[in-house]
C-alpha atoms as a PDB file:
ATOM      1  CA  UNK A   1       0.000   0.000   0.000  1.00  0.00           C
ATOM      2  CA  UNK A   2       0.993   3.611  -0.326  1.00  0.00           C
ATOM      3  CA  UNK A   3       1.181   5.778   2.745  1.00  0.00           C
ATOM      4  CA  UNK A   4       1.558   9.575   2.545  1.00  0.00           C
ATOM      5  CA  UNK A   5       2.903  10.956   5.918  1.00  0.00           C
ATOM      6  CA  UNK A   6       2.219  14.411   6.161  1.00  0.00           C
ATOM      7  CA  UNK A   7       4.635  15.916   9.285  1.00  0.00           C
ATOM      8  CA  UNK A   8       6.371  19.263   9.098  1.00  0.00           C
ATOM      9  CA  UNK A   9       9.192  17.855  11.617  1.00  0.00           C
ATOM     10  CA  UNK A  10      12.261  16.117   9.419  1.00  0.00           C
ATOM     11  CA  UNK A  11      12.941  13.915  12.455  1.00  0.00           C
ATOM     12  CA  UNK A  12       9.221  12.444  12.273  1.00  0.00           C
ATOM     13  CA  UNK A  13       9.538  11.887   8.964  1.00  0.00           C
ATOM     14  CA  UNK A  14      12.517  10.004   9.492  1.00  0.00           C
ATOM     15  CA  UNK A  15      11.192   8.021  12.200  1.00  0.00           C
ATOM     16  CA  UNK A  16       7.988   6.981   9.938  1.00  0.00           C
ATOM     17  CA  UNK A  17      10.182   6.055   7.109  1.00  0.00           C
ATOM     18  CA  UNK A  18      12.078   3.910   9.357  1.00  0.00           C
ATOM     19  CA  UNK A  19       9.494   2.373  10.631  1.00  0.00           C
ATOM     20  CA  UNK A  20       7.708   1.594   7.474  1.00  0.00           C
ATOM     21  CA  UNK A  21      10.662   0.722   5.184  1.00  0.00           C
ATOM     22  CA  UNK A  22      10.739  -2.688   7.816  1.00  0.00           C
ATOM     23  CA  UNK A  23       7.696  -3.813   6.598  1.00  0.00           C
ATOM     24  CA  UNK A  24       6.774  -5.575   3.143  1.00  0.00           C
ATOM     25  CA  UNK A  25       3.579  -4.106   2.453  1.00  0.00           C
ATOM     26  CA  UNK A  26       4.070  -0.538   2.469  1.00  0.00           C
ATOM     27  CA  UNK A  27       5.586   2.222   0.729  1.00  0.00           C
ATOM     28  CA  UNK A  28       5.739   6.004   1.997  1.00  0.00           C
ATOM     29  CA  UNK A  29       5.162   9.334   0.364  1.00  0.00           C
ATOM     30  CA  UNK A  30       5.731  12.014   2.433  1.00  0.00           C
ATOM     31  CA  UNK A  31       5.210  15.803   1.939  1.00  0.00           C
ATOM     32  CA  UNK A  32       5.763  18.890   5.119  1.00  0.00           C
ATOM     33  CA  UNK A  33       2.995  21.022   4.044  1.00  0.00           C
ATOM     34  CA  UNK A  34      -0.661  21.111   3.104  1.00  0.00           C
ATOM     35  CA  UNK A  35      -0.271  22.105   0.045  1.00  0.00           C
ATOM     36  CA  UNK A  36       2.563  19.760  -0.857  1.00  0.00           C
ATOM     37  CA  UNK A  37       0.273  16.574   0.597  1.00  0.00           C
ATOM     38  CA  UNK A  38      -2.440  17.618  -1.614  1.00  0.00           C
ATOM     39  CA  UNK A  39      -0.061  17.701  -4.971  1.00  0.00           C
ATOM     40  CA  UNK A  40       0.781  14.196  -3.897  1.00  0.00           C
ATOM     41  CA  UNK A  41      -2.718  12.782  -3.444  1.00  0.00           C
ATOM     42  CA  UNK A  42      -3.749  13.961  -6.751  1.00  0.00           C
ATOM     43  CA  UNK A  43      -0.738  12.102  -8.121  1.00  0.00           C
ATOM     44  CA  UNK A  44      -0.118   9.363  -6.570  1.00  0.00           C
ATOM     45  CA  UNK A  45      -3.485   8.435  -4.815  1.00  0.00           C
ATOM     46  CA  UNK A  46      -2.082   6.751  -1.561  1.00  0.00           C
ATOM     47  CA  UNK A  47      -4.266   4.430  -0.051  1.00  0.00           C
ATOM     48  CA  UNK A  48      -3.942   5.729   3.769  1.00  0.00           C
ATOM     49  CA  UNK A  49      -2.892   9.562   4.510  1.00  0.00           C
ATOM     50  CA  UNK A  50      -1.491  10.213   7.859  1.00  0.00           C
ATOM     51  CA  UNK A  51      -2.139  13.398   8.796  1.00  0.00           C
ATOM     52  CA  UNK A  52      -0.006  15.730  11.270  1.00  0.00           C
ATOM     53  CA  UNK A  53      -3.129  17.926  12.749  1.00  0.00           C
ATOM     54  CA  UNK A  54      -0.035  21.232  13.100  1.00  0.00           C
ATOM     55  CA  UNK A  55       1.198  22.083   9.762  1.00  0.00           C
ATOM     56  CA  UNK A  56       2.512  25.532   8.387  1.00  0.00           C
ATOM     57  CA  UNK A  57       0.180  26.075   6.249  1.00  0.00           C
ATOM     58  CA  UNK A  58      -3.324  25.370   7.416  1.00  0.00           C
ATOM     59  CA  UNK A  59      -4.051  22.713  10.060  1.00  0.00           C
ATOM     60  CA  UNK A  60      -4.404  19.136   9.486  1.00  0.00           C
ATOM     61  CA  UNK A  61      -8.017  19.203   9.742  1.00  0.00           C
ATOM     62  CA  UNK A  62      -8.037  21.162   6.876  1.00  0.00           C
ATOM     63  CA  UNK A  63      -6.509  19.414   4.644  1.00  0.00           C
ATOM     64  CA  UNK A  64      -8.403  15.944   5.922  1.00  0.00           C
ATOM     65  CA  UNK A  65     -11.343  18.008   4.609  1.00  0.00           C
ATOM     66  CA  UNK A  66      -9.922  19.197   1.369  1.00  0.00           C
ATOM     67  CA  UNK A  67      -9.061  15.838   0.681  1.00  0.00           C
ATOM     68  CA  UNK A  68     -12.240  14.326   1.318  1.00  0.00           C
ATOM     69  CA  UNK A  69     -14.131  16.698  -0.364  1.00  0.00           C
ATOM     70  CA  UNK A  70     -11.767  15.180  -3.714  1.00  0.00           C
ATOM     71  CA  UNK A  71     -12.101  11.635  -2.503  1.00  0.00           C
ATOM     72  CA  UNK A  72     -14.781  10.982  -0.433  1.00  0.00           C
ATOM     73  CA  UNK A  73     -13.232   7.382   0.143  1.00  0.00           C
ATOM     74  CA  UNK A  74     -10.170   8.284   1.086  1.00  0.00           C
ATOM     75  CA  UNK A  75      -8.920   6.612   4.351  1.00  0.00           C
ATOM     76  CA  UNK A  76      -7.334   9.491   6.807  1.00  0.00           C
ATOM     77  CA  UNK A  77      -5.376   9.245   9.958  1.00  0.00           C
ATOM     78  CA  UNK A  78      -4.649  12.364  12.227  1.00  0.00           C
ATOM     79  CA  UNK A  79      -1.806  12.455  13.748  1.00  0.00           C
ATOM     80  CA  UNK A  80      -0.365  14.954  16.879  1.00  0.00           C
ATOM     81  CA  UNK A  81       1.346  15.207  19.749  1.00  0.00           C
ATOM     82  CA  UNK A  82      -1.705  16.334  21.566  1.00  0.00           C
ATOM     83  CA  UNK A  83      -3.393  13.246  23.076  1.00  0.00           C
ATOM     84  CA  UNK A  84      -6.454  15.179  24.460  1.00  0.00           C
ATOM     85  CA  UNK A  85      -9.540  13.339  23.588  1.00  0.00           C
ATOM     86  CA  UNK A  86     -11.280  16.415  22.086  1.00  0.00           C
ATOM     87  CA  UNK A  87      -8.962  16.767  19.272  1.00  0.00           C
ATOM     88  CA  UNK A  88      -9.521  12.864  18.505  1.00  0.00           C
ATOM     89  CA  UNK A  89     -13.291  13.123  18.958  1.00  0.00           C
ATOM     90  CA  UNK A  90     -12.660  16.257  16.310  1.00  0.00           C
ATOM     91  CA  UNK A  91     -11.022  14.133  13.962  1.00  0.00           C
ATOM     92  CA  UNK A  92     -13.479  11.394  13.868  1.00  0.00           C
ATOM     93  CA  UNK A  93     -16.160  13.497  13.344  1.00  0.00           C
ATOM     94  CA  UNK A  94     -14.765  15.011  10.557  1.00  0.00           C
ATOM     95  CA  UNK A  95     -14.310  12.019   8.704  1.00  0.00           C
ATOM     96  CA  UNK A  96     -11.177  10.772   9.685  1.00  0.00           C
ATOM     97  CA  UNK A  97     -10.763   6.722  10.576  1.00  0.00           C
ATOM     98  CA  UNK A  98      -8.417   6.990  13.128  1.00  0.00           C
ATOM     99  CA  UNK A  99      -6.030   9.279  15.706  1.00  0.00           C
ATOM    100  CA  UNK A 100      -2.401   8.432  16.196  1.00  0.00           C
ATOM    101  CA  UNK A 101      -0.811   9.872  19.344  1.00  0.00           C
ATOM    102  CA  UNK A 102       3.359  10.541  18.869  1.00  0.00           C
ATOM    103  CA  UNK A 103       3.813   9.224  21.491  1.00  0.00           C
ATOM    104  CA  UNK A 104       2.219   5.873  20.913  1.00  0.00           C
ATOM    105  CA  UNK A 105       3.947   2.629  20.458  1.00  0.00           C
ATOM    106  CA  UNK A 106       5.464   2.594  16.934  1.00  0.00           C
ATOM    107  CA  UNK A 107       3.748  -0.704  17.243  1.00  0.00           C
ATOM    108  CA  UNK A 108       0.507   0.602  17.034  1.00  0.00           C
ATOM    109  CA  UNK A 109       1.197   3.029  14.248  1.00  0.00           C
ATOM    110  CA  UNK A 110       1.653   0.322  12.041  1.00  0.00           C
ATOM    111  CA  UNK A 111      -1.519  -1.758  13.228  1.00  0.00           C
ATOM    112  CA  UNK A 112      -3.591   1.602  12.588  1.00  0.00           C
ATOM    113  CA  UNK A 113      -2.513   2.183   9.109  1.00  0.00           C
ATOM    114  CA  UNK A 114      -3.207  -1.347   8.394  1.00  0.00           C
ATOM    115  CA  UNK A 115      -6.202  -1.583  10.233  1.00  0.00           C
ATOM    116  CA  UNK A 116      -7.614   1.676   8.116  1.00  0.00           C
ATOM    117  CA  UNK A 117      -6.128   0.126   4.951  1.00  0.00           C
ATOM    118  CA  UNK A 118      -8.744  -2.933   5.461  1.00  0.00           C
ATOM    119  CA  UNK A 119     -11.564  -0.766   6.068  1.00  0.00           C
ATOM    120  CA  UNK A 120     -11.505   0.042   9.251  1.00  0.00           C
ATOM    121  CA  UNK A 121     -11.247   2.678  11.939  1.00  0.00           C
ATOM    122  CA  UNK A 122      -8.470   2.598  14.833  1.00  0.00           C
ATOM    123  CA  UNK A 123      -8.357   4.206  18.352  1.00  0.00           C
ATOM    124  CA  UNK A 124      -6.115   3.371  21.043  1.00  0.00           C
ATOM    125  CA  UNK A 125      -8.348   2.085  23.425  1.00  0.00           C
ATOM    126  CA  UNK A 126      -8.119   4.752  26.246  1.00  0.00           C
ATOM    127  CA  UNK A 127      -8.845   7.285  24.044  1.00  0.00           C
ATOM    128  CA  UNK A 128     -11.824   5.542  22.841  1.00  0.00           C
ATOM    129  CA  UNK A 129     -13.248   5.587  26.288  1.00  0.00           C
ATOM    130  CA  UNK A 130     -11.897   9.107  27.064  1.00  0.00           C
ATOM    131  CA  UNK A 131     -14.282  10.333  23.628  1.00  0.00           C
ATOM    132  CA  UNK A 132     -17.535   8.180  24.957  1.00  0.00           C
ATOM    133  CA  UNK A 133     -16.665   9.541  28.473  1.00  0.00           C
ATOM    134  CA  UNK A 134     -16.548  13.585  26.476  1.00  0.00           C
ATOM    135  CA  UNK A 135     -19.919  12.704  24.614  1.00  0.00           C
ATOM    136  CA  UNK A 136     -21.834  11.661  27.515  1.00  0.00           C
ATOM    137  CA  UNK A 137     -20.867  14.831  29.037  1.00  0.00           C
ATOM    138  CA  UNK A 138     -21.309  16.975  26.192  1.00  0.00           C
ATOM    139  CA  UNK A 139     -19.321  19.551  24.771  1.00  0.00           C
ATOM    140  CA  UNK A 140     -19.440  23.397  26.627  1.00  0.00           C
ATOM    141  CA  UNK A 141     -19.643  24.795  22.909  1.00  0.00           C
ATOM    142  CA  UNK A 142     -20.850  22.439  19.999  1.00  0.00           C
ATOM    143  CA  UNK A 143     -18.372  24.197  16.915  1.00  0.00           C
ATOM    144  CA  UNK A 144     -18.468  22.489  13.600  1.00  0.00           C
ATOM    145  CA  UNK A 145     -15.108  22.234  11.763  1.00  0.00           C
ATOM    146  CA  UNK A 146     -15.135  25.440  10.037  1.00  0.00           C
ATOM    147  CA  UNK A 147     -15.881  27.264  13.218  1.00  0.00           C
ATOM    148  CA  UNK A 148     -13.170  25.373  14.806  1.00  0.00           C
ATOM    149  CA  UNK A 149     -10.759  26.438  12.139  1.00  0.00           C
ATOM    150  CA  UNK A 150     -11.593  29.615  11.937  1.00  0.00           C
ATOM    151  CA  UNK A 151     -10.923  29.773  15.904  1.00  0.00           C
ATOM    152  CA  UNK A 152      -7.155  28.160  15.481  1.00  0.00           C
ATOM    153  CA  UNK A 153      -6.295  30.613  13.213  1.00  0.00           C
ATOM    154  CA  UNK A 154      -7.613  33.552  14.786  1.00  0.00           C
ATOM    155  CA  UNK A 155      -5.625  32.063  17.648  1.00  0.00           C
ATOM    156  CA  UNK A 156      -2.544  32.328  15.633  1.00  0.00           C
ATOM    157  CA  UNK A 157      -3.088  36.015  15.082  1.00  0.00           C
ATOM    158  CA  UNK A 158      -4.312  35.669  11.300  1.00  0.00           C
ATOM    159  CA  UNK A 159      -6.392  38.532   9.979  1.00  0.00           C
ATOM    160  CA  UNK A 160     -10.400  37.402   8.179  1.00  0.00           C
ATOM    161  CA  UNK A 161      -8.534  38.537   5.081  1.00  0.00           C
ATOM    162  CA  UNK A 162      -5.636  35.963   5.625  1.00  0.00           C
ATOM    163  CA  UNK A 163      -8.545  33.274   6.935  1.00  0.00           C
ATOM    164  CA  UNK A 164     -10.566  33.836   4.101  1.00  0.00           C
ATOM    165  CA  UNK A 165      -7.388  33.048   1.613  1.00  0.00           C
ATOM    166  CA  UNK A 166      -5.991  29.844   4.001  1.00  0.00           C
ATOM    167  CA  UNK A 167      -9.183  28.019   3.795  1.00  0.00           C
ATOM    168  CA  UNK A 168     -10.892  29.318   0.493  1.00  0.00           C
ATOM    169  CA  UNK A 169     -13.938  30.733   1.384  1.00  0.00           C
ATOM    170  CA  UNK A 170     -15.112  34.664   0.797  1.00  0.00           C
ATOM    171  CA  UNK A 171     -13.986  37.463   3.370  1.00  0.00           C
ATOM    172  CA  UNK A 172     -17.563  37.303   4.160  1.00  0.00           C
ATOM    173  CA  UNK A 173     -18.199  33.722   5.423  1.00  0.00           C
ATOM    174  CA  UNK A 174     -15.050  34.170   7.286  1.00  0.00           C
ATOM    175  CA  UNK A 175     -16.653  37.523   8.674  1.00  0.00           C
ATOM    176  CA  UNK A 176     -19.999  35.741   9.365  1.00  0.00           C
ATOM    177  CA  UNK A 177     -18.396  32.643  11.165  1.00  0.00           C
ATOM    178  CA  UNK A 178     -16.088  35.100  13.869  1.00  0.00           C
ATOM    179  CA  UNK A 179     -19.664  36.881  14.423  1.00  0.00           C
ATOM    180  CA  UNK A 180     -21.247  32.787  15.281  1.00  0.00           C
ATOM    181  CA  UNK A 181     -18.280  32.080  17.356  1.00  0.00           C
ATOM    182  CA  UNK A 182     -18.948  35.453  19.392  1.00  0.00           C
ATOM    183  CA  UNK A 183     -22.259  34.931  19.870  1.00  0.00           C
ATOM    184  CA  UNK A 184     -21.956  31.425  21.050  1.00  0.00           C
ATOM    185  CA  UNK A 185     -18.886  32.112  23.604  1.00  0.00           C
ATOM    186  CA  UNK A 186     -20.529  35.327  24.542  1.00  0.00           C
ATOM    187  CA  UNK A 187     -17.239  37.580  24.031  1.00  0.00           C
ATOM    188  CA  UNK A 188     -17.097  40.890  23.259  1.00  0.00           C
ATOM    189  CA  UNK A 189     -13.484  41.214  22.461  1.00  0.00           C
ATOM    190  CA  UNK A 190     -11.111  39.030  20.496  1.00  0.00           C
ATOM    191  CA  UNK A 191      -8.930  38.683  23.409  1.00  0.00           C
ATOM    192  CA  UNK A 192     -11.676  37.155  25.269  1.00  0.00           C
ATOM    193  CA  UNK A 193     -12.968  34.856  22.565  1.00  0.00           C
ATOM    194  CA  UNK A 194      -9.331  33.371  22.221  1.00  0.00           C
ATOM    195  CA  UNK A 195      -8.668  33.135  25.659  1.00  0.00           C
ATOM    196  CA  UNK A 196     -12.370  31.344  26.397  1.00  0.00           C
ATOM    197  CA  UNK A 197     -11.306  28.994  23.975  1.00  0.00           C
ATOM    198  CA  UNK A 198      -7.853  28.004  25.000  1.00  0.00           C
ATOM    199  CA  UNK A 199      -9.407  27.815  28.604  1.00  0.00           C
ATOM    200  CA  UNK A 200     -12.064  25.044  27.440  1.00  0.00           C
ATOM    201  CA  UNK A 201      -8.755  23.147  25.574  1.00  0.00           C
ATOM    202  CA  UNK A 202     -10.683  24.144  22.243  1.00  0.00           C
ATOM    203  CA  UNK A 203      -7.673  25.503  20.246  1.00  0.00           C
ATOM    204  CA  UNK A 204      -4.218  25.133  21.980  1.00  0.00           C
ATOM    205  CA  UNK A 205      -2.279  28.310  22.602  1.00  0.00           C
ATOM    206  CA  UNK A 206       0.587  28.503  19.660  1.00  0.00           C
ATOM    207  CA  UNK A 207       0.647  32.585  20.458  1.00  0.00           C
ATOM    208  CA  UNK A 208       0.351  32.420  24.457  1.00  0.00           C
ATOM    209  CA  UNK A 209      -1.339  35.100  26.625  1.00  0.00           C
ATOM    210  CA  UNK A 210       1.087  37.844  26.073  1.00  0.00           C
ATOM    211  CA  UNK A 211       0.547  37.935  22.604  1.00  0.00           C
ATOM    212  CA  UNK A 212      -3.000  38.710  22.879  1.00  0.00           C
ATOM    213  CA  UNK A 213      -2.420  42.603  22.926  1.00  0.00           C
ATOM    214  CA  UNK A 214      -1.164  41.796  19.054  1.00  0.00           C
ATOM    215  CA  UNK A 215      -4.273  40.521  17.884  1.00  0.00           C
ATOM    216  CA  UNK A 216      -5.815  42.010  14.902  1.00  0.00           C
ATOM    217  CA  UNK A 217      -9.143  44.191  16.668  1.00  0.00           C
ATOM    218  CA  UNK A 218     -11.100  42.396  13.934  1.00  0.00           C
ATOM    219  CA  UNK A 219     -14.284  40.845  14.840  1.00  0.00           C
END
């Protein structure tokens, strides 16, 4: 099968080429940017994509949708350092078929891109029960992906014009979505929406607190 590891981090990518060049039923493609992943599943139409959610460009998520709005078969894997079951539960229900943790057993890497290969969805099994344990609770906020986007890069400082261009949409759905967002965490400020949603582990905090004086008075 053909695996396309997507990972802006050369040592990653060396590990996962390590790892899979021991096996004899896999080859890897590999690619460091959004933009660069999507190239390669035009061309080369891997059979699993293994998706770092953190990527230069836009976020992992993004390109899982990009891709599956091209292929609505294709069989996606996030990937991240971030083993909080909320970003897992995001990735399912945006159409992924599994969540690799980094620091998982390189064991289990393997199993999951087979397992997806055949069909199949893969969770390591305490994250499985941390997402049922999540639903049952229910979300503070219910975001769909855009909105949840749209909320990492605004955490990142990005203007609705840059937004608008990272993801494809007008400067007006962009401008509609950061009005939704308000609304629903009841902020008045951008500093306040941000910081609500770091606080609920919504988006992670690539800027950190000080940096929230910098941010674009926008919404």
């Amino acid at each position: 099968m053909k695996v396309l590891i997507v990972d802006d981090h050369p040592i990653v990518l060396s590990g996962c080429r390590a790892l899979l060049a021991e096996t004899d039923d896999m080859t890897m493609l590999e690619a460091r940017t959004a933009a660069a992943a999507h190239d390669l599943f035009v061309g080369h139409k891997p059979d699993v994509c293994v998706i770092d959610i953190n990527l230069p460009d836009v976020s992992g998520f993004e390109l899982a949708r990009r891709l599956l709005v091209r292929e609505p078969r294709a069989r996606i894997i996030m990937f991240s350092m971030n083993d909080d079951p909320m970003f897992a539960a995001q990735a399912i229900e945006g159409g992924a078929h599994g969540y690799i943790s980094k620091s998982d057993d390189p064991s289990a890497f393997l199993t999951a891109i087979r397992e997806v290969y055949a069909g199949g969805h893969w969770l390591p099994q305490d994250m499985a029960q941390k997402i049922a344990f999540l639903r049952n609770a229910g979300d503070q906020v219910a975001l769909n992906s855009r909105e949840r986007e749209v909320l990492r890069l605004l955490a990142r400082g990005k203007s609705m014009s840059e937004i608008a261009a990272l993801i494809n949409v007008s400067y007006k759905t962009v401008a509609t979505t950061c009005s939704a967002l308000r609304s629903k965490f009841n902020a008045r400020t951008p500093m306040q929406l941000i910081r609500i949603a770091v606080e609920q582990k919504i988006v992670a905090s690539p800027l950190g607190y000080l940096l929230f004086a910098e941010l674009p008075m926008f919404l």
